[in-house]
C-alpha atoms as a PDB file:
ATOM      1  CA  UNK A   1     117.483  87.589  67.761  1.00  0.00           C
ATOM      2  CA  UNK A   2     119.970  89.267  69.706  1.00  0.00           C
ATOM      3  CA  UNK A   3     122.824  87.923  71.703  1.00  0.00           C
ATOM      4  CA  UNK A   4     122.461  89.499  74.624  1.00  0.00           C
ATOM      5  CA  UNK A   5     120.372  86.677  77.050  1.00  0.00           C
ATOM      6  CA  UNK A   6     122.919  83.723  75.677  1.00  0.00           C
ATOM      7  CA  UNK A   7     125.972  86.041  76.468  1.00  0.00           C
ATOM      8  CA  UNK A   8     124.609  86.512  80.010  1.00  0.00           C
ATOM      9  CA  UNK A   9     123.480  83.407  81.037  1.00  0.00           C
ATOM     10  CA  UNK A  10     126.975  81.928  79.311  1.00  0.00           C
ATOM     11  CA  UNK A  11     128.475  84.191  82.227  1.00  0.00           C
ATOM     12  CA  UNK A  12     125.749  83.205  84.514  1.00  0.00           C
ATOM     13  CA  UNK A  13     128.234  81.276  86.511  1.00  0.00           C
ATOM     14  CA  UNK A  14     131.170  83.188  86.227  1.00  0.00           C
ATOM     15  CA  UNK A  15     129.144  85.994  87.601  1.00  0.00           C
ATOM     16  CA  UNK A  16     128.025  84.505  90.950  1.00  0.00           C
ATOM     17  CA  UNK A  17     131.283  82.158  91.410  1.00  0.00           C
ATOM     18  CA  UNK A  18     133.270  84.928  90.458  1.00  0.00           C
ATOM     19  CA  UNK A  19     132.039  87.393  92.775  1.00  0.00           C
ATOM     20  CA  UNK A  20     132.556  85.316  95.758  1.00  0.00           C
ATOM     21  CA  UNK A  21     135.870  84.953  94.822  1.00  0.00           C
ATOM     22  CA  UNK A  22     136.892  89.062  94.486  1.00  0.00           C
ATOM     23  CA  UNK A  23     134.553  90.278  97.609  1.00  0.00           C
ATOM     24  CA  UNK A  24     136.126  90.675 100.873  1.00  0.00           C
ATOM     25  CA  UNK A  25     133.401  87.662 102.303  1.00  0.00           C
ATOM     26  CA  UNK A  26     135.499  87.657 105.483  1.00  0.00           C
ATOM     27  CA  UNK A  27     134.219  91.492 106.325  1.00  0.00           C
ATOM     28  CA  UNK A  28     130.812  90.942 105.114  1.00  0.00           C
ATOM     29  CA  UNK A  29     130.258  87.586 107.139  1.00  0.00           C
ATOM     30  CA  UNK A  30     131.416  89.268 110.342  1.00  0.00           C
ATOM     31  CA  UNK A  31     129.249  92.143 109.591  1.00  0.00           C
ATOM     32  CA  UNK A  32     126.324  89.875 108.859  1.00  0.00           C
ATOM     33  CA  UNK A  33     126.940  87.815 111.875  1.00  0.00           C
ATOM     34  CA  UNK A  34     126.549  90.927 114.055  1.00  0.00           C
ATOM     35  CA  UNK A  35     122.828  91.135 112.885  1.00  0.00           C
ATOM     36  CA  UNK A  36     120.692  90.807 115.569  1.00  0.00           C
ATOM     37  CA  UNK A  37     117.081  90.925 116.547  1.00  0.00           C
ATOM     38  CA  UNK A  38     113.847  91.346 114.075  1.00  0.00           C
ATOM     39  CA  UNK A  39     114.952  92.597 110.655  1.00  0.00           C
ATOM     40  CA  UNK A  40     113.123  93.742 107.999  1.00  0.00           C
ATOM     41  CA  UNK A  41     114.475  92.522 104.286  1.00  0.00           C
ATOM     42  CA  UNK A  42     113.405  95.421 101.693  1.00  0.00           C
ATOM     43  CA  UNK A  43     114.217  94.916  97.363  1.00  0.00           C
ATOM     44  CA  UNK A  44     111.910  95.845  94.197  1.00  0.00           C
ATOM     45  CA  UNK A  45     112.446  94.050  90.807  1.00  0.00           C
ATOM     46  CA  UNK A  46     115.219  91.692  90.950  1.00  0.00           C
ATOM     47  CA  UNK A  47     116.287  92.904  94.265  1.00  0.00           C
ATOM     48  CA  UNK A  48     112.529  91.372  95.848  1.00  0.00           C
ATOM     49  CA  UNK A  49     114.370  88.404  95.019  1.00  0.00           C
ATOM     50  CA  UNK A  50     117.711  88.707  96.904  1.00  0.00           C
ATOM     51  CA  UNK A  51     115.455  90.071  99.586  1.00  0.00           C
ATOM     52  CA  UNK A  52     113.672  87.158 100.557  1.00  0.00           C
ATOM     53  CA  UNK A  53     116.675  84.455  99.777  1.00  0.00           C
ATOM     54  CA  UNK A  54     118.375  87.064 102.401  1.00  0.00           C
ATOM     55  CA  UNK A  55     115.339  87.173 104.571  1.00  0.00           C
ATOM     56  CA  UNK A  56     115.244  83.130 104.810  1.00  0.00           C
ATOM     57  CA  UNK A  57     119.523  82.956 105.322  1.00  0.00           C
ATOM     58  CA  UNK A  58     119.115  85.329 108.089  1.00  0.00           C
ATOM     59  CA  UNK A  59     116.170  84.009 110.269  1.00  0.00           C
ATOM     60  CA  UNK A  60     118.187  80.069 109.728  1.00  0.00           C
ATOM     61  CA  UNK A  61     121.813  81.390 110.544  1.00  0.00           C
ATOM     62  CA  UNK A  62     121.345  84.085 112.425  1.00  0.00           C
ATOM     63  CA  UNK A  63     118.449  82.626 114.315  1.00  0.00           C
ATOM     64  CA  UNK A  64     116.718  86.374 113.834  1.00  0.00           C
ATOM     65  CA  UNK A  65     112.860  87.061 113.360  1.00  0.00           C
ATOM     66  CA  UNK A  66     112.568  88.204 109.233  1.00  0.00           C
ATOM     67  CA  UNK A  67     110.293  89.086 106.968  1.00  0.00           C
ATOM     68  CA  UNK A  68     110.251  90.796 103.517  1.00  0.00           C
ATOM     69  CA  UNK A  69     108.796  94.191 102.741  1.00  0.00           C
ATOM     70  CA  UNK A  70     108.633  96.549  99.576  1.00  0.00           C
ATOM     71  CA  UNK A  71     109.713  99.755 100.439  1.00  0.00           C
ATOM     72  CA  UNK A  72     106.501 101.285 100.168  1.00  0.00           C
ATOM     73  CA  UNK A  73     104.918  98.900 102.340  1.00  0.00           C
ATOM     74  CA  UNK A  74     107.363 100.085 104.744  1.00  0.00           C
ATOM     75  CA  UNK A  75     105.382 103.445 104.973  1.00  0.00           C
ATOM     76  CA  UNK A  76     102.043 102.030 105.806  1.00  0.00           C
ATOM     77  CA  UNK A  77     102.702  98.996 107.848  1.00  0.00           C
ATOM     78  CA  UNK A  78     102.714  99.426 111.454  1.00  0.00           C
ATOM     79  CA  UNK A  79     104.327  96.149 112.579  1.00  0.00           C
ATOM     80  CA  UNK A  80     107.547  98.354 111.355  1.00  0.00           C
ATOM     81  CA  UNK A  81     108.361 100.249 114.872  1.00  0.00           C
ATOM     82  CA  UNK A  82     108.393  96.339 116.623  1.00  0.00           C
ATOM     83  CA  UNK A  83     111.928  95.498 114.363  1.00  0.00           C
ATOM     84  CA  UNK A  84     115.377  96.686 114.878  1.00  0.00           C
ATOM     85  CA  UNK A  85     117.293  96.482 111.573  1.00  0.00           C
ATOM     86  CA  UNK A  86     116.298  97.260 107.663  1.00  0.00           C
ATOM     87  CA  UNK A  87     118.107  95.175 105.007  1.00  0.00           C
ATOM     88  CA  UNK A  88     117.913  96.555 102.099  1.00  0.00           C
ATOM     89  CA  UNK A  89     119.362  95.058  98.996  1.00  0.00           C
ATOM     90  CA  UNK A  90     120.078  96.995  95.531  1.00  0.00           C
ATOM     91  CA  UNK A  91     122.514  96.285  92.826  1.00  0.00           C
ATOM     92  CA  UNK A  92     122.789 100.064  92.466  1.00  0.00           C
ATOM     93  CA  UNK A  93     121.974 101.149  95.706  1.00  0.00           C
ATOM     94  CA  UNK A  94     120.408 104.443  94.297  1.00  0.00           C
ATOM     95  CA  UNK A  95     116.854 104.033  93.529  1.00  0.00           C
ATOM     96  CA  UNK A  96     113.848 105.968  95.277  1.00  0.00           C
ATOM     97  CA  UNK A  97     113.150 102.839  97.335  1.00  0.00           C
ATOM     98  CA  UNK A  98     116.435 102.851  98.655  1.00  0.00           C
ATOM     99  CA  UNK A  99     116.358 106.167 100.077  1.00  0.00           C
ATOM    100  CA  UNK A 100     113.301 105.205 101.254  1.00  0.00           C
ATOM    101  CA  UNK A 101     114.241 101.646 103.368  1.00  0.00           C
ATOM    102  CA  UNK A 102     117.190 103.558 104.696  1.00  0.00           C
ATOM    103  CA  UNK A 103     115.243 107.008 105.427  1.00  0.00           C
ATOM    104  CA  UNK A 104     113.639 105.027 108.695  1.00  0.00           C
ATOM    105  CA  UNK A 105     115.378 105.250 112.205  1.00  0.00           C
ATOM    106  CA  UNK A 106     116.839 101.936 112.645  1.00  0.00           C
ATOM    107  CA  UNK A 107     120.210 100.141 112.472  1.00  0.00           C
ATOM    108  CA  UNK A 108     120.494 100.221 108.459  1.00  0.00           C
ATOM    109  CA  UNK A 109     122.330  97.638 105.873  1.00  0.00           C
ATOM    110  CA  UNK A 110     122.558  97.447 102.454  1.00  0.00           C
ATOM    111  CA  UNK A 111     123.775  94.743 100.453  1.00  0.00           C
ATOM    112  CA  UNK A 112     124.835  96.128  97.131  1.00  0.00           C
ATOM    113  CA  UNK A 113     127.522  96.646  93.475  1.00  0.00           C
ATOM    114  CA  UNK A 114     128.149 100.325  95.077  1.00  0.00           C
ATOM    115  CA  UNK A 115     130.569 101.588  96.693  1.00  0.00           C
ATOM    116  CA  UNK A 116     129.840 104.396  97.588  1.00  0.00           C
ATOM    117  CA  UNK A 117     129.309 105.323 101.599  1.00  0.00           C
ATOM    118  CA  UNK A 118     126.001 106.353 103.090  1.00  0.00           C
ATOM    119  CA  UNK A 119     125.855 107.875 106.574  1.00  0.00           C
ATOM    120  CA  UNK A 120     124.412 106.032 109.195  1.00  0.00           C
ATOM    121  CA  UNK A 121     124.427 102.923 106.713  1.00  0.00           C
ATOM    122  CA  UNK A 122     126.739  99.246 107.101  1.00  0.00           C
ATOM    123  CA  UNK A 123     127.593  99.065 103.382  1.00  0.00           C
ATOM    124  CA  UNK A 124     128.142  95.262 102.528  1.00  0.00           C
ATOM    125  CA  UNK A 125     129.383  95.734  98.974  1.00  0.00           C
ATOM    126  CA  UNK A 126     130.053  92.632  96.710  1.00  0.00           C
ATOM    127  CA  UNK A 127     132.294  93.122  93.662  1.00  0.00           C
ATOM    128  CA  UNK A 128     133.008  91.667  89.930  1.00  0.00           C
ATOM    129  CA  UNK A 129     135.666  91.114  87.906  1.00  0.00           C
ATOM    130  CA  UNK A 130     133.255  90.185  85.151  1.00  0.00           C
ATOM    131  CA  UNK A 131     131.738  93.083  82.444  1.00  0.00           C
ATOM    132  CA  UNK A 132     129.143  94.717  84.008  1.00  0.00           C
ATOM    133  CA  UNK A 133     125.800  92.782  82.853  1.00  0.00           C
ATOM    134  CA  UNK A 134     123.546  94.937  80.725  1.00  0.00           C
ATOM    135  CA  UNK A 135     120.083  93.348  80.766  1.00  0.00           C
ATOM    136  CA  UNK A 136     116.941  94.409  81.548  1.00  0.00           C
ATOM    137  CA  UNK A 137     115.527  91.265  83.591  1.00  0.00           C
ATOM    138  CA  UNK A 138     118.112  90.893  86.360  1.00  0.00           C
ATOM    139  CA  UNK A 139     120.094  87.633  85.912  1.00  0.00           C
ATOM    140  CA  UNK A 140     123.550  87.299  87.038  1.00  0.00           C
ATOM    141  CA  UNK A 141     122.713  90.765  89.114  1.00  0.00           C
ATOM    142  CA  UNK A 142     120.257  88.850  91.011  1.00  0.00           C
ATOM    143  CA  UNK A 143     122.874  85.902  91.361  1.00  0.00           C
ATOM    144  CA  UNK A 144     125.632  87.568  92.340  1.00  0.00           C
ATOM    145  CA  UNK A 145     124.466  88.832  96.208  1.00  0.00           C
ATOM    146  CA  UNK A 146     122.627  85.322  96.439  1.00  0.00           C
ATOM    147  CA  UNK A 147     125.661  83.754  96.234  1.00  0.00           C
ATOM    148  CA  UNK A 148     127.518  86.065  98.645  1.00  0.00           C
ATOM    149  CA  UNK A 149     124.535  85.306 101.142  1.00  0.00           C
ATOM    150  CA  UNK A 150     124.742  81.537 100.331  1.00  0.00           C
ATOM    151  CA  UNK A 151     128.178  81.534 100.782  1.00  0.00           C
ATOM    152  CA  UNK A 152     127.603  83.142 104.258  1.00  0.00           C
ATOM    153  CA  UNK A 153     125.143  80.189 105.232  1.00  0.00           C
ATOM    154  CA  UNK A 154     127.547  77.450 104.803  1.00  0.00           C
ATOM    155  CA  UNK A 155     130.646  79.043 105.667  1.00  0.00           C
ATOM    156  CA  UNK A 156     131.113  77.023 108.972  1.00  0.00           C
ATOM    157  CA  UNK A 157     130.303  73.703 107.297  1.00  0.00           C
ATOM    158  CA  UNK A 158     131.690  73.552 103.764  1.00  0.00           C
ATOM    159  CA  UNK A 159     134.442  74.562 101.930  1.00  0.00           C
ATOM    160  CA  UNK A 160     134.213  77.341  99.377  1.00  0.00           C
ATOM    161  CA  UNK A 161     132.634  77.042  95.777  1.00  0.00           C
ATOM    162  CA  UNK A 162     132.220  73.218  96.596  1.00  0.00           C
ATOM    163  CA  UNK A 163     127.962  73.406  96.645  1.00  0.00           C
ATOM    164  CA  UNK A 164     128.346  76.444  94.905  1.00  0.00           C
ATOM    165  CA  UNK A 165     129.671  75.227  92.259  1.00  0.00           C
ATOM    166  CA  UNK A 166     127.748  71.882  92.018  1.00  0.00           C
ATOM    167  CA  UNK A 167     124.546  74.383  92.009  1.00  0.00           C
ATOM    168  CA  UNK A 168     125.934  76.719  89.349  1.00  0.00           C
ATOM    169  CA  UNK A 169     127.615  75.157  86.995  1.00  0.00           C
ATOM    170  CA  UNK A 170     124.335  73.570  84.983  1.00  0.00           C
ATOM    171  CA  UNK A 171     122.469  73.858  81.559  1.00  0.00           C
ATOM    172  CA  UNK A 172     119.165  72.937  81.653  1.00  0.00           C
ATOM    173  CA  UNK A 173     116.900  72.964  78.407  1.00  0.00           C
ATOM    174  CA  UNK A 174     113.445  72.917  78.853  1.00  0.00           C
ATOM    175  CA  UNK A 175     110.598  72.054  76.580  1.00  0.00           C
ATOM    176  CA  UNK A 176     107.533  74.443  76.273  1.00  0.00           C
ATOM    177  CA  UNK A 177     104.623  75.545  74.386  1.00  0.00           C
ATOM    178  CA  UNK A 178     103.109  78.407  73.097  1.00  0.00           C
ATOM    179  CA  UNK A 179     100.916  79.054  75.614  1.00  0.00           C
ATOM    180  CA  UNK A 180     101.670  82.911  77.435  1.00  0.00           C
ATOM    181  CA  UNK A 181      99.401  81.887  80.301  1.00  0.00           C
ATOM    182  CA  UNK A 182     101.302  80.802  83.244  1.00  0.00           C
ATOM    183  CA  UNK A 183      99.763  79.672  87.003  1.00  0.00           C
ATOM    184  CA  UNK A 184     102.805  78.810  89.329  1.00  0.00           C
ATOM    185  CA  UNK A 185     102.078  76.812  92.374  1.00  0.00           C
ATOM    186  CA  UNK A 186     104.233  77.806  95.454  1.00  0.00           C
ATOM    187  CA  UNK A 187     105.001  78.754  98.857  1.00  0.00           C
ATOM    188  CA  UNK A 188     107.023  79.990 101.645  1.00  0.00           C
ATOM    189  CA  UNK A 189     109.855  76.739 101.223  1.00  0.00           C
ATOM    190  CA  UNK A 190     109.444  77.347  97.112  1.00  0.00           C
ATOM    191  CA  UNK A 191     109.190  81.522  97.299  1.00  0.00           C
ATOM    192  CA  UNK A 192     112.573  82.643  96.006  1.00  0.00           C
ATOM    193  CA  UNK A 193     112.016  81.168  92.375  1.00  0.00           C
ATOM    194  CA  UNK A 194     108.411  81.947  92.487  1.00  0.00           C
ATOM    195  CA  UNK A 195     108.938  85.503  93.174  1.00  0.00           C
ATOM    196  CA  UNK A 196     111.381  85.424  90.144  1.00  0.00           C
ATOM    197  CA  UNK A 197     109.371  83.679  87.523  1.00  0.00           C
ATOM    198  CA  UNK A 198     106.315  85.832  88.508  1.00  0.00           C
ATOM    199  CA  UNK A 199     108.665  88.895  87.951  1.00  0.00           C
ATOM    200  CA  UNK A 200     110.345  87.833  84.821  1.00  0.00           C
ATOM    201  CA  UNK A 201     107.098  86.497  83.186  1.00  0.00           C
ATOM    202  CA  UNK A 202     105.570  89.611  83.616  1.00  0.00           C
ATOM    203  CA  UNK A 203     108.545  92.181  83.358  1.00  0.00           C
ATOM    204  CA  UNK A 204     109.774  90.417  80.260  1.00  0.00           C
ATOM    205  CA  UNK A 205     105.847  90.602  78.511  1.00  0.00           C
ATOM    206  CA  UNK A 206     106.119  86.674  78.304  1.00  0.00           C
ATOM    207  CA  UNK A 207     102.686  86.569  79.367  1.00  0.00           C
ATOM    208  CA  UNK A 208     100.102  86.849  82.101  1.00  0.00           C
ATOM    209  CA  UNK A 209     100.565  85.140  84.918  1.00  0.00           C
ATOM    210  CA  UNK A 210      99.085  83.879  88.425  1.00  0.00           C
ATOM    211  CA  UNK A 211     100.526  82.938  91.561  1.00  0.00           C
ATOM    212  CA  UNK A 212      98.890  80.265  93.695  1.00  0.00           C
ATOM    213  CA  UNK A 213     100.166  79.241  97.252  1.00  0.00           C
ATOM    214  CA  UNK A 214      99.803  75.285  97.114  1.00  0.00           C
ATOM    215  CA  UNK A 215      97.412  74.921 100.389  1.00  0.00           C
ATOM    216  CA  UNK A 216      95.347  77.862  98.928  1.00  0.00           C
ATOM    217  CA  UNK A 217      94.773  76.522  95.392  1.00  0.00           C
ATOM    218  CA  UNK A 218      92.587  73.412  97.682  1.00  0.00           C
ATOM    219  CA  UNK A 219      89.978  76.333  98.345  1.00  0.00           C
ATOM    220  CA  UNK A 220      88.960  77.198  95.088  1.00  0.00           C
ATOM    221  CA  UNK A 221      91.376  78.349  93.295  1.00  0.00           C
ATOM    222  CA  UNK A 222      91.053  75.042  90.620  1.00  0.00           C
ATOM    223  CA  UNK A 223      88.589  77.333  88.580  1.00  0.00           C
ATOM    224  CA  UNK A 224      91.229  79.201  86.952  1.00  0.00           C
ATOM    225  CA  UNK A 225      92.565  76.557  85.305  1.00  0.00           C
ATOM    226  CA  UNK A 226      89.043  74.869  84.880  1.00  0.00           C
ATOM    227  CA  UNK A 227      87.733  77.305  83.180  1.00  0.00           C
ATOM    228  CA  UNK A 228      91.519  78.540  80.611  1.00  0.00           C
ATOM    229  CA  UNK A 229      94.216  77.085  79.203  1.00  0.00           C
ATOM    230  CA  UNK A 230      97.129  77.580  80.831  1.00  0.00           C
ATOM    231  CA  UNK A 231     100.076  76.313  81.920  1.00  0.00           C
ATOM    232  CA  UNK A 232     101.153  75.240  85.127  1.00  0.00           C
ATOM    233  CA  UNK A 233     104.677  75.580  86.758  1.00  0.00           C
ATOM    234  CA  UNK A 234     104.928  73.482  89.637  1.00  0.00           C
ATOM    235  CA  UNK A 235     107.569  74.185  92.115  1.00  0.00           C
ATOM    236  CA  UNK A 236     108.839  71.669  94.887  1.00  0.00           C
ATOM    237  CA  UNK A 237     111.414  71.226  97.735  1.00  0.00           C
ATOM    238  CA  UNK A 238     110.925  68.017  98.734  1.00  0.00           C
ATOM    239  CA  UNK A 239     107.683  65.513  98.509  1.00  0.00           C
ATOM    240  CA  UNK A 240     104.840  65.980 100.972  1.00  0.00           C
ATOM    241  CA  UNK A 241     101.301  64.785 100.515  1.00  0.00           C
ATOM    242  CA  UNK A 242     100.091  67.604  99.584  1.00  0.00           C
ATOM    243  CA  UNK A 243     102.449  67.905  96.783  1.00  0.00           C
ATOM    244  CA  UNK A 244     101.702  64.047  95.309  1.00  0.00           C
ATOM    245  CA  UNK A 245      97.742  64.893  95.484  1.00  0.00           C
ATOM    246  CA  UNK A 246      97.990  67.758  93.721  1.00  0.00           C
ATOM    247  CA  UNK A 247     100.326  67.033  91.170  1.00  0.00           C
ATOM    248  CA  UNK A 248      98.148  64.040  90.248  1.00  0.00           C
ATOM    249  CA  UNK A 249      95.103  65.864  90.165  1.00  0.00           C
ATOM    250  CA  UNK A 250      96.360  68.842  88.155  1.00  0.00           C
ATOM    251  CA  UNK A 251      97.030  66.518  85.201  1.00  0.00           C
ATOM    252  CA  UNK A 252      93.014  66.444  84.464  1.00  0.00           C
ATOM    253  CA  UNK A 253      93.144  70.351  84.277  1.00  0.00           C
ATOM    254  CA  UNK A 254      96.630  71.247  82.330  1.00  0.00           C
ATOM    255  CA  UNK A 255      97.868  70.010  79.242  1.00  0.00           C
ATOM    256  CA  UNK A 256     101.382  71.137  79.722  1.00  0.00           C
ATOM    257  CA  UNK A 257     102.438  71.085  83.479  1.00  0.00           C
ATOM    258  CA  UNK A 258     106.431  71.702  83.958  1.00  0.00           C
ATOM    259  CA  UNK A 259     107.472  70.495  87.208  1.00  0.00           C
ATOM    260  CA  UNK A 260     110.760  72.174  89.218  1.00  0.00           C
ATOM    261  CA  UNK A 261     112.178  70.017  91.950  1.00  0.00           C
ATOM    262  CA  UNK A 262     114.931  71.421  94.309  1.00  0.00           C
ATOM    263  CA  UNK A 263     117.766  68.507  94.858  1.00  0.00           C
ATOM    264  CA  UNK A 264     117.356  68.854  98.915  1.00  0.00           C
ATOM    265  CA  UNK A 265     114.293  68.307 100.580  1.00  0.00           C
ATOM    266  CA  UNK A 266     115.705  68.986 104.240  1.00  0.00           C
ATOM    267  CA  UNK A 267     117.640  72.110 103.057  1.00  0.00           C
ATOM    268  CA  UNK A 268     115.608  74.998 102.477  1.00  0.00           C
ATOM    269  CA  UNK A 269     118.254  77.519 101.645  1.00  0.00           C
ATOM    270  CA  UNK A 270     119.981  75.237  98.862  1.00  0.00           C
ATOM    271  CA  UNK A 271     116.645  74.674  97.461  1.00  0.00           C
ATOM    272  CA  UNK A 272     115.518  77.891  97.025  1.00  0.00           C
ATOM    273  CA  UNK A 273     119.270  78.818  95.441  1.00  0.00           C
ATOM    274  CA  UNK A 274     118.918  75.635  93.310  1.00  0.00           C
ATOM    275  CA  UNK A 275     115.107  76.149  92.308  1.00  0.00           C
ATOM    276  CA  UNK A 276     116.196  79.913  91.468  1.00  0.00           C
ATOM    277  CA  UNK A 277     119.003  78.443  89.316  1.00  0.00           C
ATOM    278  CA  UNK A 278     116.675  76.078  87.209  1.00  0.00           C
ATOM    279  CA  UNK A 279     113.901  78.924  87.146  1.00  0.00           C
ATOM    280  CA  UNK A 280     115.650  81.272  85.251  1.00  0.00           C
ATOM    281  CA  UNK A 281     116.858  78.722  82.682  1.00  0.00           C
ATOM    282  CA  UNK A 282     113.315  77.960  82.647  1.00  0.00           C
ATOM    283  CA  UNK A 283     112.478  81.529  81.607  1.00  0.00           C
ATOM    284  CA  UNK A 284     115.380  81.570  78.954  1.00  0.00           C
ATOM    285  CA  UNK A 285     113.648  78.427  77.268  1.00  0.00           C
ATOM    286  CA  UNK A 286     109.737  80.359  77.518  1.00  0.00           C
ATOM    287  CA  UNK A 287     111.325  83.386  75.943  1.00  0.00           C
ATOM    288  CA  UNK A 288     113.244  81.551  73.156  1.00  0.00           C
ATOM    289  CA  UNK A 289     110.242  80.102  72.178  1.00  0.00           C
ATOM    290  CA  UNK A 290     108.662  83.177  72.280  1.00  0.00           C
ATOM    291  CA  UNK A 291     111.759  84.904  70.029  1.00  0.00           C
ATOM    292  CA  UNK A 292     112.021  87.391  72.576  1.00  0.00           C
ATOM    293  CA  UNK A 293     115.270  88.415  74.584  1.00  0.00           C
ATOM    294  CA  UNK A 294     115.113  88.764  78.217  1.00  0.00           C
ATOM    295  CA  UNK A 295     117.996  91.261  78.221  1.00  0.00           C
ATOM    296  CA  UNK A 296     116.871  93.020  75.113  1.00  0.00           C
ATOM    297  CA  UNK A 297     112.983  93.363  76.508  1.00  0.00           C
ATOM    298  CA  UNK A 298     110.920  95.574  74.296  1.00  0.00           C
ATOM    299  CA  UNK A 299     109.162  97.190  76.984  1.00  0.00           C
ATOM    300  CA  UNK A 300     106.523  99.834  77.525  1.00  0.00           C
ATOM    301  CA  UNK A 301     107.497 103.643  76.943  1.00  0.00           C
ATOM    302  CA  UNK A 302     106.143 104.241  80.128  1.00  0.00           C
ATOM    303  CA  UNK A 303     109.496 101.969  81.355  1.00  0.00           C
ATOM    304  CA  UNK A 304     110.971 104.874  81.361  1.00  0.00           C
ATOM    305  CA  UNK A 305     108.117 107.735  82.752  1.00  0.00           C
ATOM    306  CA  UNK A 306     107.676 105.698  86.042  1.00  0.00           C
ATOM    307  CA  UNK A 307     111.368 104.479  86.823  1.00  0.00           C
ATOM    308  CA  UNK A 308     113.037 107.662  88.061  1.00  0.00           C
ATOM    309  CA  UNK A 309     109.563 108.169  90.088  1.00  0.00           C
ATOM    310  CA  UNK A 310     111.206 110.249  93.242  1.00  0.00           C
ATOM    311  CA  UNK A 311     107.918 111.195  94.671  1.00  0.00           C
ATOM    312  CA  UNK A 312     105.514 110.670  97.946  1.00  0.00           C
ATOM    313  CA  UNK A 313     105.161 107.215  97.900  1.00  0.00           C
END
């Protein structure tokens, strides 16, 4: 098996602490704190995920409409004229979707690795002391701005790296079978990990999987699992109702049910950073299994056709 997953999620930490100690956070806070009015959070791949961790720090600290966007939904959807500002978020900041988000007339940021300037565009560039991580599934890459934006959210009320830290700095090991049939259960307070795992399972070929939102999966949505054997990841931020009838009455349709739990129920922005954390250690422990590498992915030829796509979208 190769090394390359264990080496990066040994610098998994390093990575996000790290790069909230070398940015200039002063400069990006102050630019952040400037955004104002409805703003439109745009990321593919890993970068969906930073997208909607940004879109959620945003509309709590910056008490800002949000929402979350591909960029070429952005093309299509008409709701688009009613917002002021595009977020766009990109390790790179050079992909067709980028060009894209920040094609559009509106006030234009980008969260990104790059440094390199873009007219008409706020460039809130994070930075590493650590090797650049070579991987094909996104880990300490999708970290790394997550922790810049976390750091923003609590940088009235706690000092640095304390949270950050306590968040980070974990191990978790998690047992699972051989099923490659996954249902996650999920929603808006859960979304962050769920839009990772979903991602990852599928990017990574770990197996097929299915995305239910929790109040949804009351109307029907049972049959799936009625009728194949999958198993079910359960994500939760707190304990509602909802949540105890339905992870009681899962147990009569899923032999293996693994059950994620963020640590604060009234915090939705540390859950979602600490449900993101334990999700991708989750995925390490499904691919191990599996003797597969999430850095080292063997992945469709056609990886490689669609990626520098630079057409009409």
């Amino acid at each position: 098996m190769k090394k390359n997953m264990e080496e990066n999620f040994k610098m998994l930490f390093d990575r996000a602490y790290g790069t909230c100690l070398t940015s200039d956070l002063k400069k990006i806070s102050e630019e952040l704190k400037k955004i104002k009015g409805p703003t439109i959070c745009v990321g593919s791949g890993g970068s969906r995920v930073v997208a909607d961790f940004v879109s959620k720090v945003l509309a709590e600290k910056n008490n800002i409409l949000t929402t979350t966007m591909d960029p070429r939904d952005l093309l299509y959807n008409k709701s688009v004229k009613h917002y002021d500002n595009i977020f766009v978020c990109s390790y790179s900041g050079k992909n067709h979707g980028v060009g894209t988000a920040l094609s559009l007339n509106k006030n234009k940021y980008l969260l990104t690795n790059s440094t390199e300037e873009k007219e008409g565009v706020k460039l809130l560039t994070y930075t590493s002391k650590e090797p650049k991580e070579k991987s094909f599934i996104s880990l300490g890459a999708t970290l790394m701005p997550i922790a810049i934006m976390y750091e923003y959210y609590y940088s009235d009320s706690f000092p640095f790296g304390r949270i950050m830290e306590y968040l980070l700095d974990q191990h978790y090991e998690y047992e699972v079978g051989e099923n490659k049939n996954f249902e996650i259960m999920s929603g808006f307070d859960t979304s962050v990990a769920s839009n990772y795992l979903e991602s990852t399972i599928v990017e990574a070929g770990l197996g097929m999987c299915t995305l239910h939102n929790k109040y949804d999966y009351c109307h029907g949505r049972t049959t799936l699992g009625f009728h194949h054997d999958n198993t079910l990841i359960y994500l939760k931020a707190g304990e509602t109702e909802l949540d105890n009838l339905l992870i009681d009455e899962v147990k009569k349709l899923y032999d293996e049910i693994i059950i994620l739990e963020g640590r604060r129920a009234s915090d939705n922005i540390t859950n979602n950073f600490d449900l993101l954390v334990k999700a991708m250690w989750l995925t390490r422990s499904i691919a191990l299994k599996q003797r597969k590498d999430l850095s080292g992915v063997d992945y469709s030829p056609l990886c490689r056709k669609l990626y520098p796509f630079k057409g009409k979208m």
